[in-house]
N, C-alpha and C. Protein backbone atom coordinates (compact mmCIF):
# COMPACT_ATOMS: atom_id res chain seq x y z
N UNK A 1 0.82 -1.22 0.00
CA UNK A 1 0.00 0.00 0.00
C UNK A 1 0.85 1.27 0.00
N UNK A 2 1.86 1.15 0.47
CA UNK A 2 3.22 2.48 0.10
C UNK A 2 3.17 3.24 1.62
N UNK A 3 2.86 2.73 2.38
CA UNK A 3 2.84 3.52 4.07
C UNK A 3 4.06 3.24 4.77
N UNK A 4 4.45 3.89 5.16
CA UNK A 4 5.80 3.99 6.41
C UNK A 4 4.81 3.02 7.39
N UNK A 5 6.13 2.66 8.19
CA UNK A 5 5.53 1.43 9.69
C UNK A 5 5.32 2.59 10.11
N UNK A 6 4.74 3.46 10.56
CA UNK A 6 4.33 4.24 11.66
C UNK A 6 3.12 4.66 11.44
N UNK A 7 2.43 4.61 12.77
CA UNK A 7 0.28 5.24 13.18
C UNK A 7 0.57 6.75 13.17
N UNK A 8 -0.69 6.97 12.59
CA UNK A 8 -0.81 7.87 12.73
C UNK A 8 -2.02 8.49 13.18
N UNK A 9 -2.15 9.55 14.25
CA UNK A 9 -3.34 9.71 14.93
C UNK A 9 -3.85 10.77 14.77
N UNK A 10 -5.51 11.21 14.71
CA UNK A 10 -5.51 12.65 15.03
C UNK A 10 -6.66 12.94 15.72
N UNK A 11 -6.38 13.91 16.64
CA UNK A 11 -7.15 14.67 17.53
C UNK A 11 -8.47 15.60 17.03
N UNK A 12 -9.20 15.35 17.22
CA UNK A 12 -9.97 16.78 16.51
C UNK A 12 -11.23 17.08 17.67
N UNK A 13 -12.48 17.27 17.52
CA UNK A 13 -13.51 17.89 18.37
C UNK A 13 -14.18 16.81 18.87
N UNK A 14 -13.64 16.50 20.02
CA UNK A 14 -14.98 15.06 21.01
C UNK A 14 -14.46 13.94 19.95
N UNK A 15 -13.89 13.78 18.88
CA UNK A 15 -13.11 12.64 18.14
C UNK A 15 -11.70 12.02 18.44
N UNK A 16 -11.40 11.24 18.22
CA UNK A 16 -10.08 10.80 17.64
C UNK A 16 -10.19 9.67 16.64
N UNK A 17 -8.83 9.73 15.55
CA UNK A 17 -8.90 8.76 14.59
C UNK A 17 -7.39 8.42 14.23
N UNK A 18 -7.55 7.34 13.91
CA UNK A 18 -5.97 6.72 13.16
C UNK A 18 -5.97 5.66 12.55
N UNK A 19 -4.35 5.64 11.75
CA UNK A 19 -4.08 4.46 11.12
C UNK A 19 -3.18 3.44 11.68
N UNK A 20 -3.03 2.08 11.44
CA UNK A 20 -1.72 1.42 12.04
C UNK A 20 -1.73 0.46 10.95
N UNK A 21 -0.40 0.95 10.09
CA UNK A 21 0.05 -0.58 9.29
C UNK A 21 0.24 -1.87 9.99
N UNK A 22 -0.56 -2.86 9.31
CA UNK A 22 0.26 -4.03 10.15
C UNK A 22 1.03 -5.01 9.54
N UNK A 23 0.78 -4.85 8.22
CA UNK A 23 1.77 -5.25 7.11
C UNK A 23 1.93 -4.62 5.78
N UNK A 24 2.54 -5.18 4.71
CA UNK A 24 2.34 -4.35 3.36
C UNK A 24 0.92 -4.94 2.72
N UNK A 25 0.31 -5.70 3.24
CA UNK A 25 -1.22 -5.62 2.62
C UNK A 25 -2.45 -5.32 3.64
N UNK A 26 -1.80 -5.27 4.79
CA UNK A 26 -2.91 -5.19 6.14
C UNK A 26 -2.81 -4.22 6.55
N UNK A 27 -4.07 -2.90 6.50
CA UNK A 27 -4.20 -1.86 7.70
C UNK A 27 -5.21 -1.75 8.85
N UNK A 28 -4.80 -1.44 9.74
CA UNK A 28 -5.93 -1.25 10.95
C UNK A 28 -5.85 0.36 10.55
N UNK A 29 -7.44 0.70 10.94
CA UNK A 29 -8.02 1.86 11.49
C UNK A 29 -9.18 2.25 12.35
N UNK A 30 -8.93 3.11 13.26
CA UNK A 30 -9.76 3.43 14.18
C UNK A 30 -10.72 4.68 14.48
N UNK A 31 -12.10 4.75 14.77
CA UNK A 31 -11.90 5.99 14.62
C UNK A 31 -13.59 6.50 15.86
N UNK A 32 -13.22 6.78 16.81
CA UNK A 32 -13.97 7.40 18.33
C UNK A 32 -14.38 8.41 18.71
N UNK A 33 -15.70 8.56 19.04
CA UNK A 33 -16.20 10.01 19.21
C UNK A 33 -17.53 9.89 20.15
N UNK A 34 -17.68 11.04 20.68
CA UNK A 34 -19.17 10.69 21.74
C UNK A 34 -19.90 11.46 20.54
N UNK A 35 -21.23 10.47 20.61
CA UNK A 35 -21.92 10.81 19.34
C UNK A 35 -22.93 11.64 20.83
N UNK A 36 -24.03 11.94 19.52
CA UNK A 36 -25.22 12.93 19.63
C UNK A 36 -26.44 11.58 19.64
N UNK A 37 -27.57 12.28 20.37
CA UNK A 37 -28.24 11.35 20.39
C UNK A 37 -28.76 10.66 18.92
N UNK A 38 -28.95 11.99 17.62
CA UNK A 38 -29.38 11.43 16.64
C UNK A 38 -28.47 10.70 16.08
N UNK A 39 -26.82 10.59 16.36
CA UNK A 39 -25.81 9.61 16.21
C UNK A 39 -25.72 8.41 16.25
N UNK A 40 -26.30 8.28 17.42
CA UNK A 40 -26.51 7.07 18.10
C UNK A 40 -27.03 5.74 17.39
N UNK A 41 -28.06 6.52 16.38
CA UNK A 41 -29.14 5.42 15.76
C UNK A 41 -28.21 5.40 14.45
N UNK A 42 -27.16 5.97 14.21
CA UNK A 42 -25.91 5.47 12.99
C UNK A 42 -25.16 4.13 13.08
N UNK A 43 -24.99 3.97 14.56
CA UNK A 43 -24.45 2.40 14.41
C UNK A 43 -25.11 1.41 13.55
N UNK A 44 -26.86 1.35 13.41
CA UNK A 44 -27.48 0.41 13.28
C UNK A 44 -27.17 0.66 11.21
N UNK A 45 -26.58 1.50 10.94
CA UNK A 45 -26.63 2.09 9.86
C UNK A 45 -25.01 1.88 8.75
N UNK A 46 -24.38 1.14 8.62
CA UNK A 46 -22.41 0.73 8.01
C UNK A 46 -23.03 1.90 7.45
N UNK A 47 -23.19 2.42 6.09
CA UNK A 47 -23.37 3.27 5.12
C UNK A 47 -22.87 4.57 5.73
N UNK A 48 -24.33 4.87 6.17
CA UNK A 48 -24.05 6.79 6.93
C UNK A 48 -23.10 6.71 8.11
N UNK A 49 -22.80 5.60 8.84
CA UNK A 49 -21.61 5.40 9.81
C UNK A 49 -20.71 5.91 9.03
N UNK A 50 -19.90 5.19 7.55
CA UNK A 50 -19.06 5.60 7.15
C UNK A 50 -18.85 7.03 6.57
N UNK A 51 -20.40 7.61 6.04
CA UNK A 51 -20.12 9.13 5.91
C UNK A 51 -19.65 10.00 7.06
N UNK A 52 -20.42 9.62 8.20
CA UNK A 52 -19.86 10.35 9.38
C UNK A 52 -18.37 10.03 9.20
N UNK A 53 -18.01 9.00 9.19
CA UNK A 53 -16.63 9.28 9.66
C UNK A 53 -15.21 10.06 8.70
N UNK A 54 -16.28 9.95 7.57
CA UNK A 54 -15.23 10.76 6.24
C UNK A 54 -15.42 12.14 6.54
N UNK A 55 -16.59 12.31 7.28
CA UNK A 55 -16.83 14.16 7.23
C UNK A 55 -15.82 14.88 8.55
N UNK A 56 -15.66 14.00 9.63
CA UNK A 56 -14.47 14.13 10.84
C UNK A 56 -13.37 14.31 9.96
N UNK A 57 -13.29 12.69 9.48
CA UNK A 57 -11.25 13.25 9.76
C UNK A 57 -10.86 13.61 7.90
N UNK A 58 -11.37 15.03 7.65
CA UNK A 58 -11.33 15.45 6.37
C UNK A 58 -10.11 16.33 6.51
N UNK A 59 -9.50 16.60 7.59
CA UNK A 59 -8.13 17.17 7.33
C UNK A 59 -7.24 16.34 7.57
N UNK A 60 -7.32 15.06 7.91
CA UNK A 60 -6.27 13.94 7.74
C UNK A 60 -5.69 13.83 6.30
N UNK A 61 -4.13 13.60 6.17
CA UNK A 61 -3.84 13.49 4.77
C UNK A 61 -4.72 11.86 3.95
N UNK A 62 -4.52 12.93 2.73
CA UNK A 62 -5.56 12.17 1.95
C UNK A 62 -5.21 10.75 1.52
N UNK A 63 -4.10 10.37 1.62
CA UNK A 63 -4.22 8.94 1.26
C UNK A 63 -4.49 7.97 2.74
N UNK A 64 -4.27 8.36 3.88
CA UNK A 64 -5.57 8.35 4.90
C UNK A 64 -6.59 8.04 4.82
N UNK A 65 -7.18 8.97 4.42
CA UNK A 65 -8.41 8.90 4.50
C UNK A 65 -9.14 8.25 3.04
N UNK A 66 -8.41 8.03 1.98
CA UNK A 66 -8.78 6.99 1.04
C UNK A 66 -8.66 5.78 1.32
N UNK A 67 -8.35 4.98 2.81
CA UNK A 67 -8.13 4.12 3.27
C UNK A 67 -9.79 3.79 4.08
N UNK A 68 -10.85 4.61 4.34
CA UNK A 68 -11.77 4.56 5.03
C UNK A 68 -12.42 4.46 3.89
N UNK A 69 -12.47 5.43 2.72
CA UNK A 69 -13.42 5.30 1.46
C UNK A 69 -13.27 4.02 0.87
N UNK A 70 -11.93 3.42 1.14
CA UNK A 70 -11.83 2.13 0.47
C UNK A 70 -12.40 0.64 0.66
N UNK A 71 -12.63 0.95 2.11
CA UNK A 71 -13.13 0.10 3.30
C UNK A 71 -14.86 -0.57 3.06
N UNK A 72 -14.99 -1.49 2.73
CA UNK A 72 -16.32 -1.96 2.48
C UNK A 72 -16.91 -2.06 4.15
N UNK A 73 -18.45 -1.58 3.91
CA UNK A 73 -19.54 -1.29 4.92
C UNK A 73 -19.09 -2.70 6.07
N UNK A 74 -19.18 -4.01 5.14
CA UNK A 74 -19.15 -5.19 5.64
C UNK A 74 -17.67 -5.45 6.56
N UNK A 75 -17.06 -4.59 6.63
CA UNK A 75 -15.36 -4.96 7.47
C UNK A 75 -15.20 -3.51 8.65
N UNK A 76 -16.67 -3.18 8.87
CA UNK A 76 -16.15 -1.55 9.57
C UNK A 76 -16.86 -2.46 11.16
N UNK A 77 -16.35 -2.77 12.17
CA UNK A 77 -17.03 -2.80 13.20
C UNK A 77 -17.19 -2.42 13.94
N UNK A 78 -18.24 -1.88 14.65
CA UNK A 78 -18.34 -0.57 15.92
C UNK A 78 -18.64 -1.38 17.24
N UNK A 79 -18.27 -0.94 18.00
CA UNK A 79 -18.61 -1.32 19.69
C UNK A 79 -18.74 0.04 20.12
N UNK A 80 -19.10 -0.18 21.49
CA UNK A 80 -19.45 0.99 22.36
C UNK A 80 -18.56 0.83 23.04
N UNK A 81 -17.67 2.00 23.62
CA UNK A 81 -17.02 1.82 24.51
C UNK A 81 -17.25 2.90 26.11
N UNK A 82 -16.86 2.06 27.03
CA UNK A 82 -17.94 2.43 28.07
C UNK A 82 -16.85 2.94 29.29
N UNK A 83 -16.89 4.63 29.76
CA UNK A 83 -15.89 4.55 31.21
C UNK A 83 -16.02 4.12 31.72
N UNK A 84 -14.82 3.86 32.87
CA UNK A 84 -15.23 2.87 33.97
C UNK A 84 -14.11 3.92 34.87
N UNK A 85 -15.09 3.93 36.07
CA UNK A 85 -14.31 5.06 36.76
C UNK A 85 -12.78 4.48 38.07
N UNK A 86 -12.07 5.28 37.85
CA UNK A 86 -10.90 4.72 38.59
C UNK A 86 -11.19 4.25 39.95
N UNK A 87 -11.85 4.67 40.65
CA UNK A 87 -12.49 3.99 41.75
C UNK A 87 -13.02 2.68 41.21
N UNK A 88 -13.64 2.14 40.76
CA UNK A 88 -14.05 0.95 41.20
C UNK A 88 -12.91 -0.05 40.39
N UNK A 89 -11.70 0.26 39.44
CA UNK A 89 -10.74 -0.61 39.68
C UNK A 89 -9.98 -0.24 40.81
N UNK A 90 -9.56 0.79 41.88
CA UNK A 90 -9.30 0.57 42.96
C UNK A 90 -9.83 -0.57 44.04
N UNK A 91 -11.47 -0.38 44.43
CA UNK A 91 -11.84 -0.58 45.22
C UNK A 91 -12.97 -1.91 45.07
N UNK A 92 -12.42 -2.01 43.61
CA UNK A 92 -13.29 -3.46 43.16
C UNK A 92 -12.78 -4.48 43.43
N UNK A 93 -13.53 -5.59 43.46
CA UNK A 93 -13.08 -7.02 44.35
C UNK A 93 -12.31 -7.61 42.25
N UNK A 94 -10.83 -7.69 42.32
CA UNK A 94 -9.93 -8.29 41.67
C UNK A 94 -9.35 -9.64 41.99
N UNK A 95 -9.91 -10.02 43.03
CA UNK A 95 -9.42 -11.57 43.52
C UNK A 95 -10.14 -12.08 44.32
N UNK A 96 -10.19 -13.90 44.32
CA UNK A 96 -10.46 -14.16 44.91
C UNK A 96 -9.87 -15.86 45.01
N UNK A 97 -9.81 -15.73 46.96
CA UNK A 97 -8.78 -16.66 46.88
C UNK A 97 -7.42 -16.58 46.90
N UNK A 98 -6.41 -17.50 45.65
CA UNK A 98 -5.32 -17.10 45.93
C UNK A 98 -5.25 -16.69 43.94
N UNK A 99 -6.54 -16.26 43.53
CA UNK A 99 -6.37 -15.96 42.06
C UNK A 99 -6.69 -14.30 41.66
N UNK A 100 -5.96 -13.97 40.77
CA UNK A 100 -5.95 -12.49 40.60
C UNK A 100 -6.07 -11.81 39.34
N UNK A 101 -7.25 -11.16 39.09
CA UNK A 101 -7.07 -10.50 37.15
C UNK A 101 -5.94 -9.45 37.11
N UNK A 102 -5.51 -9.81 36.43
CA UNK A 102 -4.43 -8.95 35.46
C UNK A 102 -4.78 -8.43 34.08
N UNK A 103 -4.07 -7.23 33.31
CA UNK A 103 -4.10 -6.71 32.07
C UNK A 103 -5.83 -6.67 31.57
N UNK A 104 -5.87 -6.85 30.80
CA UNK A 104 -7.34 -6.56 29.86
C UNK A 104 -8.28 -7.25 31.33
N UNK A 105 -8.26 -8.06 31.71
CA UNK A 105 -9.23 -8.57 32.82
C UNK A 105 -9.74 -7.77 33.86
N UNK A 106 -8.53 -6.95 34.08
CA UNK A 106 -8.50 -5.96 34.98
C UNK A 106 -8.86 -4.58 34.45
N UNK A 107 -8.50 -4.23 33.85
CA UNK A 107 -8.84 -2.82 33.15
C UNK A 107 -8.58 -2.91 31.76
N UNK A 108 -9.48 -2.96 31.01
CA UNK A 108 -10.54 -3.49 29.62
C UNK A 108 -9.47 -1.90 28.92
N UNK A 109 -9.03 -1.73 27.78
CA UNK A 109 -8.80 -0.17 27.58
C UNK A 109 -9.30 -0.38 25.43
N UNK A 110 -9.43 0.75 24.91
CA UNK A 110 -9.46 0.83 23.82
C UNK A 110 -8.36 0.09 23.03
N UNK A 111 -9.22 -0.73 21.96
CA UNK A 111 -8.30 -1.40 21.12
C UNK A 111 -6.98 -0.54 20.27
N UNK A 112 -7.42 1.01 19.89
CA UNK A 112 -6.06 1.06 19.66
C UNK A 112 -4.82 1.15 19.92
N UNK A 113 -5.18 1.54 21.49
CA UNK A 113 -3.71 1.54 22.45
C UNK A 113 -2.83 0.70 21.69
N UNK A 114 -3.09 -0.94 21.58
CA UNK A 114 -2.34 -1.52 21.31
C UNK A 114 -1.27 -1.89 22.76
N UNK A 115 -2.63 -2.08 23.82
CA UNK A 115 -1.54 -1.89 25.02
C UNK A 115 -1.49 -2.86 26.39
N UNK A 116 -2.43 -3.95 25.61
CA UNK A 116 -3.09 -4.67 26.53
C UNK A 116 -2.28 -5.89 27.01
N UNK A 117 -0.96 -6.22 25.77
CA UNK A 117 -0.64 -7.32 26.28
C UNK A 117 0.89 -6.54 27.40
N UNK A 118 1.17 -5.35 27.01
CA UNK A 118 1.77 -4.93 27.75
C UNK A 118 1.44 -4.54 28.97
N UNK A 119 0.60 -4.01 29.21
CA UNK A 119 -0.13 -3.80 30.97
C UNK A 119 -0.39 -4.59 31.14
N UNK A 120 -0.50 -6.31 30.82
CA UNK A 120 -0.55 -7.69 31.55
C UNK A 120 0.80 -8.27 32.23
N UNK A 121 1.78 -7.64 31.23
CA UNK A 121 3.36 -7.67 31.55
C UNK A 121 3.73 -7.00 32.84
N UNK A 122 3.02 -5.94 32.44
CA UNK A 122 3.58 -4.70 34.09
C UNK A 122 2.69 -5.34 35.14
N UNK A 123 1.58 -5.81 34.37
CA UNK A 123 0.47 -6.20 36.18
C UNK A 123 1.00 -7.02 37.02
N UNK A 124 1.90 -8.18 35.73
CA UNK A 124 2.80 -8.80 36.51
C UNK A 124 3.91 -8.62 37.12
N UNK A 125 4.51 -7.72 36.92
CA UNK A 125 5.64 -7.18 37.68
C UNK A 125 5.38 -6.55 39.25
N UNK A 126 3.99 -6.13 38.96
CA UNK A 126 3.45 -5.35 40.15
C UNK A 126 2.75 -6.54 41.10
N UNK A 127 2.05 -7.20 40.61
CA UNK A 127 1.68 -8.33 41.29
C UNK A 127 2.75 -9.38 42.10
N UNK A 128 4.04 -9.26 41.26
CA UNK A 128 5.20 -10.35 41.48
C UNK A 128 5.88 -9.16 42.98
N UNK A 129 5.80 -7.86 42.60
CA UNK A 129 7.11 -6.93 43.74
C UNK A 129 5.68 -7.28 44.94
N UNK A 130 4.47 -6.85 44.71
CA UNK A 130 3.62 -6.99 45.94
C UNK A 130 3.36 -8.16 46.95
N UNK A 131 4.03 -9.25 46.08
CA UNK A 131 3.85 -10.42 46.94
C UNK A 131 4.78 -10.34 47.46
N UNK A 132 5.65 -10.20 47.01
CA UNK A 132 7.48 -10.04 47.61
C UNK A 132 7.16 -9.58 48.95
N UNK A 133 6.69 -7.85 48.98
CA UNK A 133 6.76 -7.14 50.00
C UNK A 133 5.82 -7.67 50.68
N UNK A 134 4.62 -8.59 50.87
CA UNK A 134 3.83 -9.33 51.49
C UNK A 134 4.64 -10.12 52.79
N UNK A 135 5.98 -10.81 51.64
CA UNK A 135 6.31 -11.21 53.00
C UNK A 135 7.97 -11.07 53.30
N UNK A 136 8.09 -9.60 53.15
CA UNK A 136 9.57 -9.24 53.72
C UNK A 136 8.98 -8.18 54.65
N UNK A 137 7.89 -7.55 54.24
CA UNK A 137 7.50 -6.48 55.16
C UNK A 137 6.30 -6.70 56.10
N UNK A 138 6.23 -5.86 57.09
CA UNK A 138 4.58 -5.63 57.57
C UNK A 138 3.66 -4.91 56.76
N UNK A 139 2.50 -5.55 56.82
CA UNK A 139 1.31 -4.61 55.96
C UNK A 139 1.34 -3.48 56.92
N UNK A 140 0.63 -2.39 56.40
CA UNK A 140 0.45 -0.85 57.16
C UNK A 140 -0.69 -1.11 58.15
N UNK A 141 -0.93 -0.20 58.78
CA UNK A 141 -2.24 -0.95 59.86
C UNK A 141 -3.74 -0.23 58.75
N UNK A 142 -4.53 -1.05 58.78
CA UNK A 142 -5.85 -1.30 58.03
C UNK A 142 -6.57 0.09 58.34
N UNK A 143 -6.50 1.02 59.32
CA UNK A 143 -7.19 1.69 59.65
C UNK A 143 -6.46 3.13 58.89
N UNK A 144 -5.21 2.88 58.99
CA UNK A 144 -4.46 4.36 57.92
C UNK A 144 -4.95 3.94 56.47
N UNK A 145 -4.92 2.87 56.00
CA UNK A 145 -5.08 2.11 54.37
C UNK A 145 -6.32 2.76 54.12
N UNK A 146 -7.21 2.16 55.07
CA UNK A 146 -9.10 3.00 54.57
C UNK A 146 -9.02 4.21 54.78
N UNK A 147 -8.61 5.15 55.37
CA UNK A 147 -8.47 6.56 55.70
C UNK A 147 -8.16 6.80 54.12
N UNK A 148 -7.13 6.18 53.89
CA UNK A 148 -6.20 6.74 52.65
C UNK A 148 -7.58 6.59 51.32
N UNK A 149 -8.19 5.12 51.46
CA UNK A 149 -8.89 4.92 50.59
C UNK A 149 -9.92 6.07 50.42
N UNK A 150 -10.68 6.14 51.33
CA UNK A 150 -11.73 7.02 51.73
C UNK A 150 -11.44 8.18 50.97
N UNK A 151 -10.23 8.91 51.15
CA UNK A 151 -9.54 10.52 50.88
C UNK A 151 -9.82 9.99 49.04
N UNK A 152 -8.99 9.21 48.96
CA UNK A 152 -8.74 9.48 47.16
C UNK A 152 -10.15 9.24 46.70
N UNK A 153 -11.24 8.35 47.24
CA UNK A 153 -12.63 8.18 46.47
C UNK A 153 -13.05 9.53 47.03
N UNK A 154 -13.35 10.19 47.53
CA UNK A 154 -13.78 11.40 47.94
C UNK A 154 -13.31 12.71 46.90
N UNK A 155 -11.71 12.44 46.13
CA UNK A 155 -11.46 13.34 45.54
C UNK A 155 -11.60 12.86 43.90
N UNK A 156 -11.62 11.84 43.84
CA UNK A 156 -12.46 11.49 42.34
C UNK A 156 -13.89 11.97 42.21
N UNK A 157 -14.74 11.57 43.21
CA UNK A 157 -16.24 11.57 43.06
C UNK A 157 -16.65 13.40 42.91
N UNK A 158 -15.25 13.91 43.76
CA UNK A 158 -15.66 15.46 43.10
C UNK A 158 -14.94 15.97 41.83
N UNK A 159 -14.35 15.40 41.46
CA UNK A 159 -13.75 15.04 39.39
C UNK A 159 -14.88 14.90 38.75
N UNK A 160 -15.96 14.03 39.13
CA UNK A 160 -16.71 13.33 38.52
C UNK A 160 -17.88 14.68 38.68
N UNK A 161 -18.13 14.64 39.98
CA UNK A 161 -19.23 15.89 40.03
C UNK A 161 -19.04 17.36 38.93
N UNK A 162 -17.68 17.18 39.25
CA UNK A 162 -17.35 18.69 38.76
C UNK A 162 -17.30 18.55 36.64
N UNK A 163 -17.02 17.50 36.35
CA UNK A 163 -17.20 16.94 34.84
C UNK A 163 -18.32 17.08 34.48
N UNK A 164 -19.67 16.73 35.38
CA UNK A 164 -20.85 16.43 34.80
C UNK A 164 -21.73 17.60 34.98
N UNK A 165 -21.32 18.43 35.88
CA UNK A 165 -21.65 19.79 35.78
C UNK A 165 -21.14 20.96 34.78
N UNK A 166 -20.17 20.86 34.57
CA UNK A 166 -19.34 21.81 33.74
C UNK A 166 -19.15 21.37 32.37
N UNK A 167 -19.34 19.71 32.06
CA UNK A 167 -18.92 19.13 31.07
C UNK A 167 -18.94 19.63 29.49
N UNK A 168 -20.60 20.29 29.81
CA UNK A 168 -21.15 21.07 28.71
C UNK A 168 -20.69 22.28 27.97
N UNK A 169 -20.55 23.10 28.94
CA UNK A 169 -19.38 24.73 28.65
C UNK A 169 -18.78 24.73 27.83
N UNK A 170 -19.10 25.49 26.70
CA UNK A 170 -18.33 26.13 25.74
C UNK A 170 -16.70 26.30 25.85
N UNK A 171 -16.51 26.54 27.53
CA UNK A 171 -15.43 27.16 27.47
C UNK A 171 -14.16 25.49 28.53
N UNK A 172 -15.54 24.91 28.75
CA UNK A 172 -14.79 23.36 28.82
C UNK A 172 -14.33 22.88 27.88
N UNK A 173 -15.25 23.09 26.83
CA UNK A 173 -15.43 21.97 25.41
C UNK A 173 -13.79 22.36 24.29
N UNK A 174 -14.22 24.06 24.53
CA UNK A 174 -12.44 24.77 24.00
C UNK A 174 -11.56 24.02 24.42
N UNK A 175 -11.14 23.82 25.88
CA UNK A 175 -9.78 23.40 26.72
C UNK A 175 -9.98 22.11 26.09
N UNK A 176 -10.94 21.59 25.96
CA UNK A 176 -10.96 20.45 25.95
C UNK A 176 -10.26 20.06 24.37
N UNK A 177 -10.36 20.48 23.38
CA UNK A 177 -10.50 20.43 22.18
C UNK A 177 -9.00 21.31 21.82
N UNK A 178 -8.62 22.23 22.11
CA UNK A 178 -7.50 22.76 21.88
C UNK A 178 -6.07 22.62 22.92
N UNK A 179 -6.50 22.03 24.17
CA UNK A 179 -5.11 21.79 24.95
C UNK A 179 -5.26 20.54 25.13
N UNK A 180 -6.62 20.03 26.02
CA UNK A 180 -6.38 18.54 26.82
C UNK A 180 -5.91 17.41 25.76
N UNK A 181 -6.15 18.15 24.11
CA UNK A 181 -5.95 16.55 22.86
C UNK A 181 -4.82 16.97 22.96
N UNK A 182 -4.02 18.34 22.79
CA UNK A 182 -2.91 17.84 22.89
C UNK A 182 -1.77 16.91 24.23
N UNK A 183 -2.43 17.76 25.22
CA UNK A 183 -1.94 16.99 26.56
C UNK A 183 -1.83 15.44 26.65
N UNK A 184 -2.56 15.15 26.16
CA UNK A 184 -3.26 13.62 26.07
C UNK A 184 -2.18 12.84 25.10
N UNK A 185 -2.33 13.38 24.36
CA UNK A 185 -1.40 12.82 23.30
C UNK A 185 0.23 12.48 23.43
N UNK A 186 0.55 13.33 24.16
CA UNK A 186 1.58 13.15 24.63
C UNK A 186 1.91 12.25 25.50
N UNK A 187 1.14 12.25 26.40
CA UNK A 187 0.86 11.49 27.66
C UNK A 187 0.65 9.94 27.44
N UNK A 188 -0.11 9.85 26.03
CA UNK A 188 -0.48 8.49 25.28
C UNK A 188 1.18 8.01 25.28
N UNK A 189 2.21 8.86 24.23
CA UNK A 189 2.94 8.11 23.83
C UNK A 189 3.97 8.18 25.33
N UNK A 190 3.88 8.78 25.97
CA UNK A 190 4.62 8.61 26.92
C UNK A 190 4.62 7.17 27.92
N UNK A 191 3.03 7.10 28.06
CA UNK A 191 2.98 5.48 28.58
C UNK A 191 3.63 4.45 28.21
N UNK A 192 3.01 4.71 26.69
CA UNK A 192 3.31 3.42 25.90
C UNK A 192 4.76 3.20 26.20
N UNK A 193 5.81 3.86 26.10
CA UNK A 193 7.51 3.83 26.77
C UNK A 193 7.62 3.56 28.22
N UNK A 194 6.78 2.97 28.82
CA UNK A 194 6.67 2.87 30.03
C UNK A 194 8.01 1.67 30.24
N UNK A 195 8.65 2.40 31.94
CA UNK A 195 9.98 1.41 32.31
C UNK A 195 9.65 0.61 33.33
N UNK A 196 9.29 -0.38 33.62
CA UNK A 196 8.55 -0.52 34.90
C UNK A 196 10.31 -1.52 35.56
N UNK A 197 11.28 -1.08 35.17
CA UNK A 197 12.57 -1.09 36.47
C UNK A 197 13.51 -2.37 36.60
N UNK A 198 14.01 -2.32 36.92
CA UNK A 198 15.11 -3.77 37.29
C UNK A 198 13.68 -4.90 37.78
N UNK A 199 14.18 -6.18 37.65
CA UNK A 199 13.29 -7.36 37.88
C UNK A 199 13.41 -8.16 38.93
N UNK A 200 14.49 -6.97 39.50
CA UNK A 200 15.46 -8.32 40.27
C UNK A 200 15.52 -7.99 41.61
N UNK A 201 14.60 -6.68 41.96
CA UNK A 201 15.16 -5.71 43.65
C UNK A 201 14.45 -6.54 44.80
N UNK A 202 14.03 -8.24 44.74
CA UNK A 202 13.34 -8.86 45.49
C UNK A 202 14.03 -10.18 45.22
N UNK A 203 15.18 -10.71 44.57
CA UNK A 203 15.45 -11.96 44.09
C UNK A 203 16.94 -11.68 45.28
C-alpha cells in the first residue's frame, strides 16, 4: 500500500482517529467520538456510519483517508465503549482466593492503544514486587489504608461531580479540544515507553 511502519493519529472535536500498518497488505483503522443522540441510531446504519466518519477526519492526509473510502460497509465494526471510573478498579473485588485479574481482565482499555498485552506484563511485575513485599515487610495498619482509601474516592467523586456539571461549557469543550488533545497525546505516547525497572530488587 506504500505507508511507512508508523500510526498515525488525530485529535480533533470530542473525536479521535488513526491508522496502524500491520503489514504491506494489512491496515488497521480506528476511529472514536461521543456521538449525539441522533448519532446514536448510525451504528445500526455501516453506510451513513461511514459518511460520518469521512466528514471528521477530512483534514487527515488524503491517502488516509482513502483508506476509510476504500473500506467496504461489511469490514467496519463498531462497539461501544464504556468509562469505567478509577475507583471501582481501585476498590473493586480483583481476587479471589489465591487468584488475581491482570491486564485486559483488569482494566478493559481501547483497542487502539495496542496496550493490553503490555499492561498484563507490568500487572505482573506489580503483582510479582507486591507479593514479595507481602512477605519481607509488615502490611500498614488497616485503619491508615481505609483513611487513605476514603480521601482518594472522595477526591475522584468530586472530578466526577465537577465533569458532569461543567462538562457542557463552551469554554470546557475549548480546553478540551485545543489543549487537553494535545496533553493527552503526549501522555499516550509517553505510557506506551513505560519502564517498569530492574526485575530483580526482590530476588
Amino acid at each position: 500500500m506504500g505507508l511507512s511502519p508508523n500510526s498515525c493519529t488525530t485529535l480533533g472535536k470530542a473525536f479521535r482517529a488513526g491508522v496502524i500498518p500491520c503489514d504491506h497488505k494489512a491496515v488497521y483503522w480506528f476511529f472514536t467520538w461521543t456521538p449525539t443522540s441522533q448519532e446514536m441510531e448510525l451504528v445500526k446504519n455501516p453506510i451513513k456510519m461511514k459518511q460520518l466518519m469521512l466528514s471528521r477526519v477530512d483534514k487527515m492526509p488524503s491517502d488516509i483517508k482513502s483508506l476509510i473510502e476504500k473500506t467496504e460497509t461489511k469490514d467496519i465494526l463498531t462497539s461501544p465503549l464504556k468509562q469505567r471510573h478509577p475507583w471501582e478498579l481501585m476498590w473493586g473485588n480483583i481476587s479471589k482466593d489465591n487468584v488475581c485479574v491482570v491486564g485486559d481482565a483488569f482494566h478493559p482499555m481501547a483497542p487502539d492503544l495496542g496496550q493490553g498485552g503490555c499492561c498484563a506484563l507490568e500487572d505482573g511485575v506489580v503483582l510479582a514486587r507486591c507479593v514479595a513485599e507481602a512477605f519481607s515487610k509488615k502490611s500498614d495498619k488497616h485503619v491508615k489504608e481505609m483513611s487513605e482509601k476514603v480521601k482518594v474516592e472522595e477526591q475522584y467523586k468530586n472530578i466526577e461531580t465537577g465533569l458532569k456539571k461543567y462538562g457542557d461549557l463552551k469554554l470546557v469543550a475549548h480546553f478540551r479540544d485545543k489543549v487537553l488533545n494535545d496533553f493527552l497525546a503526549k501522555l499516550m505516547l509517553k505510557k506506551s515507553d513505560f519502564d517498569c525497572g530492574k526485575l530483580n530488587n526482590f530476588i
